[in-house]
Protein backbone atom coordinates (compact mmCIF):
# COMPACT_ATOMS: atom_id res chain seq x y z
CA UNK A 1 -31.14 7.68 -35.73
CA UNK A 2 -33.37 7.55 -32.61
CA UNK A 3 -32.73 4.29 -32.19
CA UNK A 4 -28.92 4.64 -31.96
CA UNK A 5 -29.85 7.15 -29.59
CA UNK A 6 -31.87 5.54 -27.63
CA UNK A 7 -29.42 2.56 -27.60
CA UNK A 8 -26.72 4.75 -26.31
CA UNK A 9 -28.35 6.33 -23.51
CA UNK A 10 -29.51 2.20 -21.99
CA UNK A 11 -25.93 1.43 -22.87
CA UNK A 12 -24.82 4.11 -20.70
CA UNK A 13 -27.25 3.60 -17.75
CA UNK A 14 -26.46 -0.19 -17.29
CA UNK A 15 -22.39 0.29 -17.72
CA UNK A 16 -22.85 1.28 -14.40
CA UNK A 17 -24.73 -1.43 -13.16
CA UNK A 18 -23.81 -2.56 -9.62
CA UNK A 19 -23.42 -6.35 -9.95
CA UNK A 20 -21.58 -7.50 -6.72
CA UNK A 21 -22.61 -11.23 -6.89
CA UNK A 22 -19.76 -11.49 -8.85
CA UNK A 23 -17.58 -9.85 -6.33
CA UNK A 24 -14.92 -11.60 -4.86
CA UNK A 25 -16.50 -13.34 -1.41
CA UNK A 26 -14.60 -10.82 1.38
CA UNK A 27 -16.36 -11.30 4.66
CA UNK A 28 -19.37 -9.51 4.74
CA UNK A 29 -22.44 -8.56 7.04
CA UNK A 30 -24.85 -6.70 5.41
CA UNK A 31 -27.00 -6.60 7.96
CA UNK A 32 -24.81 -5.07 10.51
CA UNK A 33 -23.07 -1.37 10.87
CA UNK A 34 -19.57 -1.42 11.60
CA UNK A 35 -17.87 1.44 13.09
CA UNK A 36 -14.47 1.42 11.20
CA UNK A 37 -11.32 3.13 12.77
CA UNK A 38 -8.68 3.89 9.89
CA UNK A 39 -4.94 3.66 10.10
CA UNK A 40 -4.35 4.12 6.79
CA UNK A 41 -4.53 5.51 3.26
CA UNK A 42 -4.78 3.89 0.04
CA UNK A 43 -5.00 5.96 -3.45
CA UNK A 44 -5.69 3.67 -6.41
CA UNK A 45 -5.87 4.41 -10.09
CA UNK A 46 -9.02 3.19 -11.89
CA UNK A 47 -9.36 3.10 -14.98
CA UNK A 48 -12.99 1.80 -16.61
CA UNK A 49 -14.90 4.66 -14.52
CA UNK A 50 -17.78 6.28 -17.49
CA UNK A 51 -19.19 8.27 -14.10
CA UNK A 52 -18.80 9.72 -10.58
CA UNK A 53 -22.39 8.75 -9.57
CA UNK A 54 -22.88 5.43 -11.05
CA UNK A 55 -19.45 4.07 -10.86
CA UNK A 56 -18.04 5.95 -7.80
CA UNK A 57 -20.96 4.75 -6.30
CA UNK A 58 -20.50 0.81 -6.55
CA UNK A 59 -16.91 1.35 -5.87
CA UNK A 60 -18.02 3.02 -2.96
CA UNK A 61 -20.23 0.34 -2.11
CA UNK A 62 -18.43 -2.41 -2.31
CA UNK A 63 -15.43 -0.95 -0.54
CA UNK A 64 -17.39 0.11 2.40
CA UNK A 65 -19.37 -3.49 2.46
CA UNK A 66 -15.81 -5.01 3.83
CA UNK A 67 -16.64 -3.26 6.80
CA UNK A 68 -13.06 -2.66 6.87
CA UNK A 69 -13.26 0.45 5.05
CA UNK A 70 -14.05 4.02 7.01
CA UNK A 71 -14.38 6.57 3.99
CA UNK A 72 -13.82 6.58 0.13
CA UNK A 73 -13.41 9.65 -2.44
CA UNK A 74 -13.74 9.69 -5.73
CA UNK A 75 -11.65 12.39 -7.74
CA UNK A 76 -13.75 12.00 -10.99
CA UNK A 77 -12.51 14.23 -14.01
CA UNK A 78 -14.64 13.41 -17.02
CA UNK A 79 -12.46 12.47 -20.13
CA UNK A 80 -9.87 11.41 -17.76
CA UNK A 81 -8.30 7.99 -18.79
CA UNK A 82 -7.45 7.06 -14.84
CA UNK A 83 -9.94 8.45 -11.99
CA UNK A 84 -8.29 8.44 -8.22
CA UNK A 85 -9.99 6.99 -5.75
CA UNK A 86 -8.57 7.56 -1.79
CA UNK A 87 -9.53 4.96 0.39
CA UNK A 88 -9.01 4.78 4.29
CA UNK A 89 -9.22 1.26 6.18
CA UNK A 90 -8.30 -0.66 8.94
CA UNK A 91 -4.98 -2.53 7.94
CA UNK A 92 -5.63 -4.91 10.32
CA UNK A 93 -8.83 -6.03 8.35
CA UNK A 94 -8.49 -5.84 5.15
CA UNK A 95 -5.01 -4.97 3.15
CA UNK A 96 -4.28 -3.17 -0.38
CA UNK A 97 -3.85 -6.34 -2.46
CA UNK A 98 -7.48 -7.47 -1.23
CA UNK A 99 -8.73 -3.86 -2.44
CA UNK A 100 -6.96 -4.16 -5.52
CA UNK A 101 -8.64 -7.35 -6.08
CA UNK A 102 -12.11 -6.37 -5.08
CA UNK A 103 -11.82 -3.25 -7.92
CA UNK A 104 -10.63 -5.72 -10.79
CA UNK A 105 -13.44 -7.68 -10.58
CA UNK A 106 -16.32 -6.25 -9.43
CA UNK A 107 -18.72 -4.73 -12.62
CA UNK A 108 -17.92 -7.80 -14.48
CA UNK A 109 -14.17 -6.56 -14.01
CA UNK A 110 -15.52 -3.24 -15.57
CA UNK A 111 -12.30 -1.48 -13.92
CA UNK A 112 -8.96 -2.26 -13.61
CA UNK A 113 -7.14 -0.52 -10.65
CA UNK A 114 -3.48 -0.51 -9.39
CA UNK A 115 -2.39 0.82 -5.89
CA UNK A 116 -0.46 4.28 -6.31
CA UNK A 117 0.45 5.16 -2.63
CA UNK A 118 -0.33 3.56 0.59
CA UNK A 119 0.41 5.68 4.25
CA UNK A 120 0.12 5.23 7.72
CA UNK A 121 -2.27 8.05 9.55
């Protein structure tokens, strides 16, 4: 029985594991801040989120490692099939079908997202 346990809790821990080698390549400097001016609003639905820490976290991450990305919230509600995550960007750097992209296969395409609304601001 401790074992299961045991097994359960690693199981948990790594199903968050950030693994963004596998990302899709999206022109990136890692080395340099980028002051990001957003013109608009995405909100996606993800589904595939087990956390708001772990997973809101890479999403986070790799969203903001475009460096065409200004801010990104998480709505996490635990048991919650589909999480929301609001995204604003520069639409003149990256776009919502590049975004979509990045969220399906980043994780070893641990999520699967779809765009729900997208607005000027």
């Amino acid at each position: 029985m401790k074992s299961l346990f045991y097994s359960l809790i690693v199981a948990v821990l790594f199903s968050c594991q950030d693994s963004s080698e596998k990302s899709i390549p999206v022109s990136v400097n890692k080395n340099k801040s980028v002051k990001v001016n957003a013109n608009c609003q995405a909100d996606f639905a993800v589904e595939g989120m087990v956390c708001q820490m772990g997973c809101g976290g890479s999403i986070r991450k790799e969203l903001k490692m475009t460096h065409a990305v200004e801010r990104v919230e998480v709505n996490f509600v635990e048991d919650q099939k589909e999480q929301v995550v609001n995204v604003s960007y520069d639409s003149t750097l990256i776009n919502t079908t590049k975004m979509t992209t990045l969220l399906n296969t980043m994780n070893d395409r641990q999520f699967k997202a779809k765009l729900i609304s997208k607005k000027a601001i």
